[in-house]
PDB file of N, CA and C in Angstrom:
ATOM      1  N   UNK A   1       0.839  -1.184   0.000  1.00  0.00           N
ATOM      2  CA  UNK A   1       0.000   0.000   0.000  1.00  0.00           C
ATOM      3  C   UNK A   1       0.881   1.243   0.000  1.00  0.00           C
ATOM      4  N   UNK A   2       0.120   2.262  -0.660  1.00  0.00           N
ATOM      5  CA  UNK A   2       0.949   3.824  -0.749  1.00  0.00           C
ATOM      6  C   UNK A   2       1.186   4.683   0.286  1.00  0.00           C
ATOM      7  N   UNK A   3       0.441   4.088   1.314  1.00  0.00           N
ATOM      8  CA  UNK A   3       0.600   5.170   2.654  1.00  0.00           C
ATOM      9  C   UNK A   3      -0.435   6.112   2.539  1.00  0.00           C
ATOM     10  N   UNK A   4      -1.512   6.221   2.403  1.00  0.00           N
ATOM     11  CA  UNK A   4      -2.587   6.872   2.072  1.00  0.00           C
ATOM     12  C   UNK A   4      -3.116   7.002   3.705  1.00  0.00           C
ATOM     13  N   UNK A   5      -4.056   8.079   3.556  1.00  0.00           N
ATOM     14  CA  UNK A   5      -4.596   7.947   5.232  1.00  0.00           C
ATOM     15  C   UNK A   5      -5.617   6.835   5.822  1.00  0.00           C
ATOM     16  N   UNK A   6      -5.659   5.906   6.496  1.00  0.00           N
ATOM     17  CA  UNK A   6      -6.160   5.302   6.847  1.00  0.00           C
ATOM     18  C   UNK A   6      -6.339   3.737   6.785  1.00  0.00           C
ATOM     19  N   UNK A   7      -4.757   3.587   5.578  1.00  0.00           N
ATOM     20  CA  UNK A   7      -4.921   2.494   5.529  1.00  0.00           C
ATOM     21  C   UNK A   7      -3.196   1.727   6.211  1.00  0.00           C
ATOM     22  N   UNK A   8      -3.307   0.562   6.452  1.00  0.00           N
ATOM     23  CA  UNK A   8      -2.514   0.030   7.075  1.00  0.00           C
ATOM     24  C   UNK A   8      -1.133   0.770   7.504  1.00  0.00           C
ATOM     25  N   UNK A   9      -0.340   1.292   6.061  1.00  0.00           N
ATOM     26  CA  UNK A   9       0.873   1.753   6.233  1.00  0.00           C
ATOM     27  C   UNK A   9       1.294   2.924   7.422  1.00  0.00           C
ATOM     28  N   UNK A  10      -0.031   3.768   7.309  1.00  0.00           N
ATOM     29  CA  UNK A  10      -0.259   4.661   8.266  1.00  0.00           C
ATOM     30  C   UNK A  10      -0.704   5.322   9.333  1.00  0.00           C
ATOM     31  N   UNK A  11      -0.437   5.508   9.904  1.00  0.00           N
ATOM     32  CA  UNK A  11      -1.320   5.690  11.480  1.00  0.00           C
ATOM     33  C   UNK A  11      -3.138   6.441  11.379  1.00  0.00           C
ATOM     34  N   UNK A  12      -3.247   6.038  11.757  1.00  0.00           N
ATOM     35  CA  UNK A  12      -5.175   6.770  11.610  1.00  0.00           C
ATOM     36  C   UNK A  12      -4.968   8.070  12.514  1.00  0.00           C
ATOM     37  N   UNK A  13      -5.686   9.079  11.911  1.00  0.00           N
ATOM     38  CA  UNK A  13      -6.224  10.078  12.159  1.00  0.00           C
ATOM     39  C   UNK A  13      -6.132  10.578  13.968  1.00  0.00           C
ATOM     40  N   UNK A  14      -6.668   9.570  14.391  1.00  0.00           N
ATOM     41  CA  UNK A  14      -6.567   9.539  15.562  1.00  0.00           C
ATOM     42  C   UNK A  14      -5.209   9.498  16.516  1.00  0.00           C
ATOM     43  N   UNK A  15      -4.545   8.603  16.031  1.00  0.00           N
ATOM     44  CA  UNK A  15      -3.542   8.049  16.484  1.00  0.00           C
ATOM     45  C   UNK A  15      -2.501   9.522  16.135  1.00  0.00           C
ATOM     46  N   UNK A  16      -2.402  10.307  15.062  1.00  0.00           N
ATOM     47  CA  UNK A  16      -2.039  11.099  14.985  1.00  0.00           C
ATOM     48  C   UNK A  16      -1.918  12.669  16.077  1.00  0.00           C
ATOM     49  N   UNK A  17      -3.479  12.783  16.367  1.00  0.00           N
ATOM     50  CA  UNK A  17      -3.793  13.284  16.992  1.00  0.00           C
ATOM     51  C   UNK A  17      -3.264  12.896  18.998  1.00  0.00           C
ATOM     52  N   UNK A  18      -3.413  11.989  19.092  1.00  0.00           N
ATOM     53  CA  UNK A  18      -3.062  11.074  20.120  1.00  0.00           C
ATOM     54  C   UNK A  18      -1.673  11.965  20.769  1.00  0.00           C
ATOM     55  N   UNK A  19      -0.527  11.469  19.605  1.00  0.00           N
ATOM     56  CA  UNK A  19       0.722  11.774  19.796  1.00  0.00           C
ATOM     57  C   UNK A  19       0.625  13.637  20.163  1.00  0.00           C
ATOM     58  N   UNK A  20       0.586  14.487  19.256  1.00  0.00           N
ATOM     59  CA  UNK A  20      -0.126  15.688  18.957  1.00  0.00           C
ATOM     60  C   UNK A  20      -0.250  16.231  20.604  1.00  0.00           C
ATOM     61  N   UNK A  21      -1.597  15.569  21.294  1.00  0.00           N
ATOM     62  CA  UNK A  21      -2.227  15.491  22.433  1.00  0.00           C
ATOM     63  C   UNK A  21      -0.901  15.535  23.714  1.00  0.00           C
ATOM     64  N   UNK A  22       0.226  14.174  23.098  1.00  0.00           N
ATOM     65  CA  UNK A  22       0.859  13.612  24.345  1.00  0.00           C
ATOM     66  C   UNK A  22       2.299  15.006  24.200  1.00  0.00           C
ATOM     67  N   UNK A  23       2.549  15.120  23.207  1.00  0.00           N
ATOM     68  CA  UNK A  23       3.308  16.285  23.151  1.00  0.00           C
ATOM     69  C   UNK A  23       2.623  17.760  23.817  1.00  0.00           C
ATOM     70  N   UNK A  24       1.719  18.232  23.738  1.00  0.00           N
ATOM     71  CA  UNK A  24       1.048  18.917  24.240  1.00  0.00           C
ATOM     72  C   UNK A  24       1.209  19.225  26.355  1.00  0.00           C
ATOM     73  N   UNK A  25       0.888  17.674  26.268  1.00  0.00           N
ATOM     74  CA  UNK A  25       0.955  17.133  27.724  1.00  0.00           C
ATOM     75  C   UNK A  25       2.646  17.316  28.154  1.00  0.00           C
ATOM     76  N   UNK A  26       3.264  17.429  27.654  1.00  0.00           N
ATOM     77  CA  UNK A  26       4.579  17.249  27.788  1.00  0.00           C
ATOM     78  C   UNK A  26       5.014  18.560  27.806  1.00  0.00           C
ATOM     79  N   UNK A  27       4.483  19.854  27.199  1.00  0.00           N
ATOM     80  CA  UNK A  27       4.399  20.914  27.245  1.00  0.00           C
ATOM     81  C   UNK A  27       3.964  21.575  28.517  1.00  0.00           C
ATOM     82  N   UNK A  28       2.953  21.396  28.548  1.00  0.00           N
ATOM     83  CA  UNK A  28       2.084  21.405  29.710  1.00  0.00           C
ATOM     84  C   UNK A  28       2.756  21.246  30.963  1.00  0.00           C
ATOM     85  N   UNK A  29       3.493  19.574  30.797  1.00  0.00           N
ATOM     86  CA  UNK A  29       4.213  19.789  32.320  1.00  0.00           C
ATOM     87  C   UNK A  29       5.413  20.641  32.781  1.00  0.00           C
ATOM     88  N   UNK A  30       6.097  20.662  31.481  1.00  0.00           N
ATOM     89  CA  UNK A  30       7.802  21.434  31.383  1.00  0.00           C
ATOM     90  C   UNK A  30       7.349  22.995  32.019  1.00  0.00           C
ATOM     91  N   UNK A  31       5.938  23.489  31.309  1.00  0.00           N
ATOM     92  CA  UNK A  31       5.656  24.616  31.638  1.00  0.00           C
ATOM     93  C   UNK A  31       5.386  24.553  32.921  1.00  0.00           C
ATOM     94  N   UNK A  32       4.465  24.126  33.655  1.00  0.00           N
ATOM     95  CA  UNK A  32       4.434  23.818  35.139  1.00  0.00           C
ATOM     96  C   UNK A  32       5.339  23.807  35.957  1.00  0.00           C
ATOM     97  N   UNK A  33       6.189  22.807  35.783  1.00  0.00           N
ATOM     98  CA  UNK A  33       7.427  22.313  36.542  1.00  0.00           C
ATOM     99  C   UNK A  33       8.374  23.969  36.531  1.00  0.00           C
ATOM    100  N   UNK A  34       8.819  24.181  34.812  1.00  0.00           N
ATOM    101  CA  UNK A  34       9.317  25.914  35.072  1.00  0.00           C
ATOM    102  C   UNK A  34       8.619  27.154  35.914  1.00  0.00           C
ATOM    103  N   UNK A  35       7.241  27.288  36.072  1.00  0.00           N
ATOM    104  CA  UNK A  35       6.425  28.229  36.851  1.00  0.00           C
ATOM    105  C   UNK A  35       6.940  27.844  38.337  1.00  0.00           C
ATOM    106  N   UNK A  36       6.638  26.304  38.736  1.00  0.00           N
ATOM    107  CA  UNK A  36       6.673  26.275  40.388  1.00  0.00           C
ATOM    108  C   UNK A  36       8.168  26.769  40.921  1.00  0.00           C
ATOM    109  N   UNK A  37       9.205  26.293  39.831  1.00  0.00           N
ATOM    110  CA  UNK A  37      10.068  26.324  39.779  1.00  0.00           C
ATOM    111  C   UNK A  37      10.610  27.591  40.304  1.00  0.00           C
ATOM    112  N   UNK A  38       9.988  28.745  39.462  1.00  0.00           N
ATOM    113  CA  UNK A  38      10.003  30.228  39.598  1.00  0.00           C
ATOM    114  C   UNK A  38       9.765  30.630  40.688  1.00  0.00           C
ATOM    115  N   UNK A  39       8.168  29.986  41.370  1.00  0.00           N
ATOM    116  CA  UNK A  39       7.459  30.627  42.186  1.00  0.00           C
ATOM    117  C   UNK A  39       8.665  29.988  43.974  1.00  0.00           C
ATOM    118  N   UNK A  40       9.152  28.989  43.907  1.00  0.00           N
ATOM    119  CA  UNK A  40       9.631  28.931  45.064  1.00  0.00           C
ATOM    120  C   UNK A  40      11.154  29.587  44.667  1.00  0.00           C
ATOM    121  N   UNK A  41      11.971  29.979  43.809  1.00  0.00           N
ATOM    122  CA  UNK A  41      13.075  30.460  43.731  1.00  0.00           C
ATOM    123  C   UNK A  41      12.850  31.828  44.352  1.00  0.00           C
ATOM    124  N   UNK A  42      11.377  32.802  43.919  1.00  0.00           N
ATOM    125  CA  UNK A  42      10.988  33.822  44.592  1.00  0.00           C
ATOM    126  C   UNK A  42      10.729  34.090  46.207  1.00  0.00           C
ATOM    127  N   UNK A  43      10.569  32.949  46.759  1.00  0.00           N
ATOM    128  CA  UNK A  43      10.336  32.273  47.883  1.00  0.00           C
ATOM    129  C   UNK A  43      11.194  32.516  48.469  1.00  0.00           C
ATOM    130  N   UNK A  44      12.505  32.273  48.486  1.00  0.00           N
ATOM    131  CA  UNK A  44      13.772  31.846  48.544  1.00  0.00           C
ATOM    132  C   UNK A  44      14.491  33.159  48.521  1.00  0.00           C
ATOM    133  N   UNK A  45      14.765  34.126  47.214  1.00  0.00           N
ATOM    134  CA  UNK A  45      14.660  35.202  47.315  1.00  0.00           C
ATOM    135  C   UNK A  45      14.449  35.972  48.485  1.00  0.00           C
ATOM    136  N   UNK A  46      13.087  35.935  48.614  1.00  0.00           N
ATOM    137  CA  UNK A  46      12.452  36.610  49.968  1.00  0.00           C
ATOM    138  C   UNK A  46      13.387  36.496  51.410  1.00  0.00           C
ATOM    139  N   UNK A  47      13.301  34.790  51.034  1.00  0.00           N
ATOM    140  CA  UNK A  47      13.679  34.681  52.523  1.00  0.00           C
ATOM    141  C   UNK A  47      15.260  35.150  52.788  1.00  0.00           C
ATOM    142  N   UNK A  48      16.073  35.010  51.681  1.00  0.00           N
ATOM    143  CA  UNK A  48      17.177  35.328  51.655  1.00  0.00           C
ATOM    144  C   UNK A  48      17.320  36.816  52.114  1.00  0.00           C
ATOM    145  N   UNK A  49      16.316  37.665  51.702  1.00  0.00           N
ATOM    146  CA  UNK A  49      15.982  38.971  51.897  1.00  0.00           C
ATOM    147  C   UNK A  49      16.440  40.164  53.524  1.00  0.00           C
ATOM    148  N   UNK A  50      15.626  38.693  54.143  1.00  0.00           N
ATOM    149  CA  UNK A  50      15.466  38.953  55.540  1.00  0.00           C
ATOM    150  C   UNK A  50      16.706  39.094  55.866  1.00  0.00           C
ATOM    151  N   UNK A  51      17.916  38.727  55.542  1.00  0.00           N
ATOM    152  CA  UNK A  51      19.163  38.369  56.057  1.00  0.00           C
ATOM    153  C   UNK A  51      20.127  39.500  55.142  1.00  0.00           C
ATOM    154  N   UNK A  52      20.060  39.700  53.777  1.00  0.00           N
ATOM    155  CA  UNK A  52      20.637  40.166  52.994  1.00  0.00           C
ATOM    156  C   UNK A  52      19.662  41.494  53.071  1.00  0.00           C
ATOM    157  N   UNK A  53      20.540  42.495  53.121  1.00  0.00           N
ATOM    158  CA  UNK A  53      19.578  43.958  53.230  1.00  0.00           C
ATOM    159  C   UNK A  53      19.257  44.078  51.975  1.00  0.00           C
ATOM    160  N   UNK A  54      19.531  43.968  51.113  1.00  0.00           N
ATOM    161  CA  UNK A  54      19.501  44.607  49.697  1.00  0.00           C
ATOM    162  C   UNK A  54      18.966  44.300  48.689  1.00  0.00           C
ATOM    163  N   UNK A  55      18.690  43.492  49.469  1.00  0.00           N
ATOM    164  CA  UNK A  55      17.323  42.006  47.993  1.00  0.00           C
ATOM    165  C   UNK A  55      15.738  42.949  48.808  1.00  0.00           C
ATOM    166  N   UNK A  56      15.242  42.925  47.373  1.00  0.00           N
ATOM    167  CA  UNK A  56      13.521  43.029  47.895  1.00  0.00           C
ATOM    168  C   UNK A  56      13.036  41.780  48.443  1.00  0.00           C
ATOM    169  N   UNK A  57      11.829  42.384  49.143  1.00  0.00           N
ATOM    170  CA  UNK A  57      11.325  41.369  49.556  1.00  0.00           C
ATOM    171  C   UNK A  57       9.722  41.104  49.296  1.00  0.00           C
ATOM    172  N   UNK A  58       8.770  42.262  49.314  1.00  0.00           N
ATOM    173  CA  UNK A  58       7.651  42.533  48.716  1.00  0.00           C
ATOM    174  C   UNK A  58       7.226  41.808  47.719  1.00  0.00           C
ATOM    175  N   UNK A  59       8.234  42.085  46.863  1.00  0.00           N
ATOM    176  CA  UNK A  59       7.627  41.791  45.326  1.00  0.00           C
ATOM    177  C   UNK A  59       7.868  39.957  44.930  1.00  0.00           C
ATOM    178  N   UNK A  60       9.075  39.333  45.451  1.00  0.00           N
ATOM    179  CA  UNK A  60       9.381  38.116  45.133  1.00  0.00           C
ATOM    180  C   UNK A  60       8.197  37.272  45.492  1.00  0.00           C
ATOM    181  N   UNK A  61       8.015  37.797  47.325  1.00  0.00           N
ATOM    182  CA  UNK A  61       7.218  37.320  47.945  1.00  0.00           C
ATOM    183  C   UNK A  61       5.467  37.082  47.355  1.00  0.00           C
ATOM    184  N   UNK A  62       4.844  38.506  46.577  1.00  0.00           N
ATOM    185  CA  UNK A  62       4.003  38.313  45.868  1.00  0.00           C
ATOM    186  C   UNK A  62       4.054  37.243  44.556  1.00  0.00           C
ATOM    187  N   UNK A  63       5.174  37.416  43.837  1.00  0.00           N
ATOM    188  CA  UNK A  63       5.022  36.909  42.437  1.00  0.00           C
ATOM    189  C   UNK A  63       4.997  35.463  42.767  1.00  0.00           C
ATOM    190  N   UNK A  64       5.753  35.056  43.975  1.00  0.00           N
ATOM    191  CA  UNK A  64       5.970  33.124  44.261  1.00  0.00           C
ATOM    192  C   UNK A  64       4.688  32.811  44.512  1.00  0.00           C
ATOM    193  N   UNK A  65       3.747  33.348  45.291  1.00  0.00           N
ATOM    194  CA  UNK A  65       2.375  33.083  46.100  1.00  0.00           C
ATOM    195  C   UNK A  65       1.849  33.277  45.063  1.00  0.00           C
ATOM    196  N   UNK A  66       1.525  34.146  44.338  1.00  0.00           N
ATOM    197  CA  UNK A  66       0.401  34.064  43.116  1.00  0.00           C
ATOM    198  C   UNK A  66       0.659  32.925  42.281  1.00  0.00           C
ATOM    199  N   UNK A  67       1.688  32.488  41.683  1.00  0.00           N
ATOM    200  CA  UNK A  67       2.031  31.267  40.825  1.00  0.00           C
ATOM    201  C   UNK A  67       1.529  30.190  41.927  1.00  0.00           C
ATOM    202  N   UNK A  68       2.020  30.277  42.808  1.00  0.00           N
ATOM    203  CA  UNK A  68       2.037  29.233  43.962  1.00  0.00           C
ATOM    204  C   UNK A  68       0.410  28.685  43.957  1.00  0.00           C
ATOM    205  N   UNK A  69      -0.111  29.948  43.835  1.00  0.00           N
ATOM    206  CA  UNK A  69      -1.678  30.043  44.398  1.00  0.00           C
ATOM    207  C   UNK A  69      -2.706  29.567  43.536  1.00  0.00           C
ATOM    208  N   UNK A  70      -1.917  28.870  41.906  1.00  0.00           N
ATOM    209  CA  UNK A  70      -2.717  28.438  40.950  1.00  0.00           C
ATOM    210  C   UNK A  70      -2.798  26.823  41.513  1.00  0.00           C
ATOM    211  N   UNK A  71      -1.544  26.575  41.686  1.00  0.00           N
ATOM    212  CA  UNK A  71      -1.129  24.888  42.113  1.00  0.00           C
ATOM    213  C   UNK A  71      -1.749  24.977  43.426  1.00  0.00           C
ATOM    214  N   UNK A  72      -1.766  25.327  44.791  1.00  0.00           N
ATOM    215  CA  UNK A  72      -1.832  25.272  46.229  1.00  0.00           C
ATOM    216  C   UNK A  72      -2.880  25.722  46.570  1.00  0.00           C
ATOM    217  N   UNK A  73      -3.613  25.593  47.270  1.00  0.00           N
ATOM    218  CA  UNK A  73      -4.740  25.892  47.991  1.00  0.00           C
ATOM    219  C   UNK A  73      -4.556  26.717  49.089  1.00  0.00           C
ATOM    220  N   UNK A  74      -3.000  26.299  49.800  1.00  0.00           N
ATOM    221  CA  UNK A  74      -2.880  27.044  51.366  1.00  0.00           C
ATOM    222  C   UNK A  74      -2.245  28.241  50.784  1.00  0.00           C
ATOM    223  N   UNK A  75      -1.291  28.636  49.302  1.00  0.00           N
ATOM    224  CA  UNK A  75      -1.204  29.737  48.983  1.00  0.00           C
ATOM    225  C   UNK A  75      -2.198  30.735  48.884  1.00  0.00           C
ATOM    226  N   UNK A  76      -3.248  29.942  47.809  1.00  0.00           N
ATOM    227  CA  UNK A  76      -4.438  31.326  47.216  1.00  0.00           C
ATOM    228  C   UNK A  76      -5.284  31.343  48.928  1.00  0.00           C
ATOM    229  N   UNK A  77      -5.204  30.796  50.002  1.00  0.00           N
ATOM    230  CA  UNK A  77      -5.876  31.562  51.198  1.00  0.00           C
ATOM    231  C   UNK A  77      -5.024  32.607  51.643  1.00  0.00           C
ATOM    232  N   UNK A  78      -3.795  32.035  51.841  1.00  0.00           N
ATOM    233  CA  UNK A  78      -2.796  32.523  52.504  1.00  0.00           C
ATOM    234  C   UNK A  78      -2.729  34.399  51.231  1.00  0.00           C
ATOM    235  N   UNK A  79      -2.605  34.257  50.443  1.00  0.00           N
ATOM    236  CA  UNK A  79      -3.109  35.683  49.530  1.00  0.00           C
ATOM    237  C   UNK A  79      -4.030  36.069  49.896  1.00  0.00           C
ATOM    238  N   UNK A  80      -5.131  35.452  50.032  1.00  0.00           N
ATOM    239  CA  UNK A  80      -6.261  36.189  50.046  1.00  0.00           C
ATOM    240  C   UNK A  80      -6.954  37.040  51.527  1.00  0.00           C
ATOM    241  N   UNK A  81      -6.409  36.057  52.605  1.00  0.00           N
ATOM    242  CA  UNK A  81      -6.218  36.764  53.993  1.00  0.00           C
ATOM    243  C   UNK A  81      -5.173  38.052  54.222  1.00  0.00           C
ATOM    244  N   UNK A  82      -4.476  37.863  53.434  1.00  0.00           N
ATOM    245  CA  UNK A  82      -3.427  38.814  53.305  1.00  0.00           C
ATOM    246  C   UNK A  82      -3.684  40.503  52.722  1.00  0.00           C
ATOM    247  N   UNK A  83      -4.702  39.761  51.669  1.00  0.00           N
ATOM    248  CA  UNK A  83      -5.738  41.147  51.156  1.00  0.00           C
ATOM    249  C   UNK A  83      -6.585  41.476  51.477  1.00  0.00           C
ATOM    250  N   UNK A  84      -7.008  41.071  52.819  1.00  0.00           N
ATOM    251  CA  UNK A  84      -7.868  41.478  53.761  1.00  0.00           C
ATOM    252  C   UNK A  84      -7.324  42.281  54.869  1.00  0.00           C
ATOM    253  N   UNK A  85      -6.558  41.690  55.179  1.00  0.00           N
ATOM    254  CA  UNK A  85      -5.679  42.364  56.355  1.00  0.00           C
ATOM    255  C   UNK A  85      -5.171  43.785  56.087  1.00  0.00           C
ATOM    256  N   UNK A  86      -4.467  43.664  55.040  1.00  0.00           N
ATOM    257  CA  UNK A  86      -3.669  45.151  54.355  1.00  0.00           C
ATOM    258  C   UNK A  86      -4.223  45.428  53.256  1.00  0.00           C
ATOM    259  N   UNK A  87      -5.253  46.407  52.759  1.00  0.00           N
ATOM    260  CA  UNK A  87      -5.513  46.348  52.047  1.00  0.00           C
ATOM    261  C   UNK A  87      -4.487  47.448  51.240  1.00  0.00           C
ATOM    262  N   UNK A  88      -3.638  48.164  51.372  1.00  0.00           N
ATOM    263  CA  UNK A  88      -2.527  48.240  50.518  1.00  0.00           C
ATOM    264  C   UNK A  88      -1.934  47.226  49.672  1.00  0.00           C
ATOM    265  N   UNK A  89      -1.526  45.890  50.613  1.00  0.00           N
ATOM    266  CA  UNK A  89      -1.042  45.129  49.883  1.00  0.00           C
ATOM    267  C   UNK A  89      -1.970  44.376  48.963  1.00  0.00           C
ATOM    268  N   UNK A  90      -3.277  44.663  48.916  1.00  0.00           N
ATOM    269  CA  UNK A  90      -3.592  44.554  48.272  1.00  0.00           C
ATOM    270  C   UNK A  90      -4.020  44.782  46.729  1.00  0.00           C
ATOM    271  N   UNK A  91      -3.609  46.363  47.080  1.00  0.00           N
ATOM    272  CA  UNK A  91      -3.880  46.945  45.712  1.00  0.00           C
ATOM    273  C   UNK A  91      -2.119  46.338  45.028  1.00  0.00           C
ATOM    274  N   UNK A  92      -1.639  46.335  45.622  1.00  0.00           N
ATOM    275  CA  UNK A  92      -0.209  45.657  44.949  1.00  0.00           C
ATOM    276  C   UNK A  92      -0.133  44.254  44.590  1.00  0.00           C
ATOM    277  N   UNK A  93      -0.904  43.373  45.045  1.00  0.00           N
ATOM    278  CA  UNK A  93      -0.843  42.126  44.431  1.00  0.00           C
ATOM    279  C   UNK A  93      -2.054  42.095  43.573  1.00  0.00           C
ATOM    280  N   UNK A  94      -3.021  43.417  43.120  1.00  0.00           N
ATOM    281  CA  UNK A  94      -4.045  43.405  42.102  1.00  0.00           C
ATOM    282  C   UNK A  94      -2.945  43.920  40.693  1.00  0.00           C
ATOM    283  N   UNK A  95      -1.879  44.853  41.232  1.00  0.00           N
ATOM    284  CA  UNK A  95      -1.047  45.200  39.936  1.00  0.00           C
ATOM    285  C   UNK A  95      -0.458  43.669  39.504  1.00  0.00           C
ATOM    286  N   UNK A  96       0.523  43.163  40.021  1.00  0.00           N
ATOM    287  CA  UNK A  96       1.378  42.351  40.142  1.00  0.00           C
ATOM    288  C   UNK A  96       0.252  41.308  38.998  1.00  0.00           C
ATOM    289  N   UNK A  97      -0.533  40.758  40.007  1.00  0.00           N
ATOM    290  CA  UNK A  97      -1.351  39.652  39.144  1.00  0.00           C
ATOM    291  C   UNK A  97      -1.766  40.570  37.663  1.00  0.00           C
ATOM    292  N   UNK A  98      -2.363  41.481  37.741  1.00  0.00           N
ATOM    293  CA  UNK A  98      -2.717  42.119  36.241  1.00  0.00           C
ATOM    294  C   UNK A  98      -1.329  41.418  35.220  1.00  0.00           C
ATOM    295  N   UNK A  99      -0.145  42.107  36.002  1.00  0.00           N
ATOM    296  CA  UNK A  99       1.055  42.126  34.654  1.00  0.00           C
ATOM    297  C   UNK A  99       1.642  40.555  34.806  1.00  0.00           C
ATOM    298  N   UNK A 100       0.946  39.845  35.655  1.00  0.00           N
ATOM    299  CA  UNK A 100       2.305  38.361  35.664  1.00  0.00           C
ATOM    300  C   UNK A 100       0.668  36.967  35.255  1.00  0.00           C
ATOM    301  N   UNK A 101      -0.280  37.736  35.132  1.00  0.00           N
ATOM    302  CA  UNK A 101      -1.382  36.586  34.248  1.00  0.00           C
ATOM    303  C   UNK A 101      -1.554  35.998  33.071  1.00  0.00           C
ATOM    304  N   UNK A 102      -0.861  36.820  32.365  1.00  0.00           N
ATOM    305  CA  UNK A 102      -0.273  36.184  30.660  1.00  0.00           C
ATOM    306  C   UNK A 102       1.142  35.241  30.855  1.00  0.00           C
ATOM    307  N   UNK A 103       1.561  35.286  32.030  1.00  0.00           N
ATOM    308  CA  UNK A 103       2.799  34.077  32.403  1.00  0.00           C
ATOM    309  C   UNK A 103       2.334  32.968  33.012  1.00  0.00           C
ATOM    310  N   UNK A 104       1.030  33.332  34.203  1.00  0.00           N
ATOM    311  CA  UNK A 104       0.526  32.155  34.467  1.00  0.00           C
ATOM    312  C   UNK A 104       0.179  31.301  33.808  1.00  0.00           C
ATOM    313  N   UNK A 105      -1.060  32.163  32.697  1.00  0.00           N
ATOM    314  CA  UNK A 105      -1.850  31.198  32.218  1.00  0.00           C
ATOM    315  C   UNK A 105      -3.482  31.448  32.035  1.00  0.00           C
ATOM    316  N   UNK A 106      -3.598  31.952  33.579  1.00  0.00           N
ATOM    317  CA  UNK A 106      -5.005  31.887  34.007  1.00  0.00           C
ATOM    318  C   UNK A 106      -5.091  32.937  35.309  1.00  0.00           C
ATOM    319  N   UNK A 107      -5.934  33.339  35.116  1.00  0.00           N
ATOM    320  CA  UNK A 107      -6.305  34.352  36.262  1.00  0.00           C
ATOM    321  C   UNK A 107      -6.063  33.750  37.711  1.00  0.00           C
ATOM    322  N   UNK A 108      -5.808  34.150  39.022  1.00  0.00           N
ATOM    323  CA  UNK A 108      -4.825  33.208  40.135  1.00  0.00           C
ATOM    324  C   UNK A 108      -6.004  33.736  40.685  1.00  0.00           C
ATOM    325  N   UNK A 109      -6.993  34.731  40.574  1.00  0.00           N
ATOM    326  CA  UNK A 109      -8.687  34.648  41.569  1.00  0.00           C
ATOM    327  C   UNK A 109      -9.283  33.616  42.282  1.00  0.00           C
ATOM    328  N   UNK A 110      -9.653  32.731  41.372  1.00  0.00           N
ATOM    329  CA  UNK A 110     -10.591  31.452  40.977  1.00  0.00           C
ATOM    330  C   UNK A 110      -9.159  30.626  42.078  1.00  0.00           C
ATOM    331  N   UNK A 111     -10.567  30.190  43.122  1.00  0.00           N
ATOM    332  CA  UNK A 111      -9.738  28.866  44.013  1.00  0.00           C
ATOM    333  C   UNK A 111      -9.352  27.668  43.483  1.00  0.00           C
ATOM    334  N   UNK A 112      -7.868  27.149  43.547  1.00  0.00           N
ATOM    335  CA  UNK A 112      -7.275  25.764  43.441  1.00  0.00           C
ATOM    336  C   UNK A 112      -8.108  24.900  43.560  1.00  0.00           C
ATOM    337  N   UNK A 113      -7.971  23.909  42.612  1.00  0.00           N
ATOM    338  CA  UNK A 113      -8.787  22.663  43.313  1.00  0.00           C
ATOM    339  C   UNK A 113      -8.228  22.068  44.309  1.00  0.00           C
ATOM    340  N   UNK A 114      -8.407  21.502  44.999  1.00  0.00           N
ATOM    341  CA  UNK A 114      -8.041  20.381  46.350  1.00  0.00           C
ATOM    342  C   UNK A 114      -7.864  21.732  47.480  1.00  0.00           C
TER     343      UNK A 114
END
């Protein structure tokens, strides 16, 4: 046979798609794995902060928790009590999320599952 679609020589339609799908998935995680990746290096940052005068600490601290807060559940509370409490810091983690939501992905509002 010539390799035509659907017949023996070649993978079906599906099967095409399949692979397509699993690459996708593979995307998907690299991207993940790089975000959390980010979000606790910011973490880290912070904490380094406390010790090192000269590192911020504000801002790392926001950008790790918002990423954090897509994956974690005890993050997006732990934000969201936080924007209750101060509501300064709140208007600063409404900027922050505005400009770092086209990196997430998805708006970090909407509660984590689990």
């Amino acid at each position: 046979m010539r390799g035509r679609r659907g017949t023996l020589d070649t993978p079906a339609w599906s099967e095409t798609l399949r692979r397509r799908s699993g690459r996708k998935i593979v995307k998907d995680r690299l991207r993940r794995w790089a975000l959390l990746t980010l979000a606790w290096m910011c973490l880290t940052v912070a904490a380094l902060s406390l010790v090192i005068p000269f590192l911020p600490t504000t801002v790392p601290v926001i950008v790790g928790l918002l990423i954090l807060s897509t994956e974690y559940a005890w993050a997006h509370r732990t934000l969201e009590r936080w924007k209750v409490r101060w509501p300064k810091f709140a208007a600063v983690v409404d900027k922050v999320e505005a400009k770092t939501a086209h990196w997430i992905g998805r708006r970090t509002t909407e509660s984590p599952q689990g």
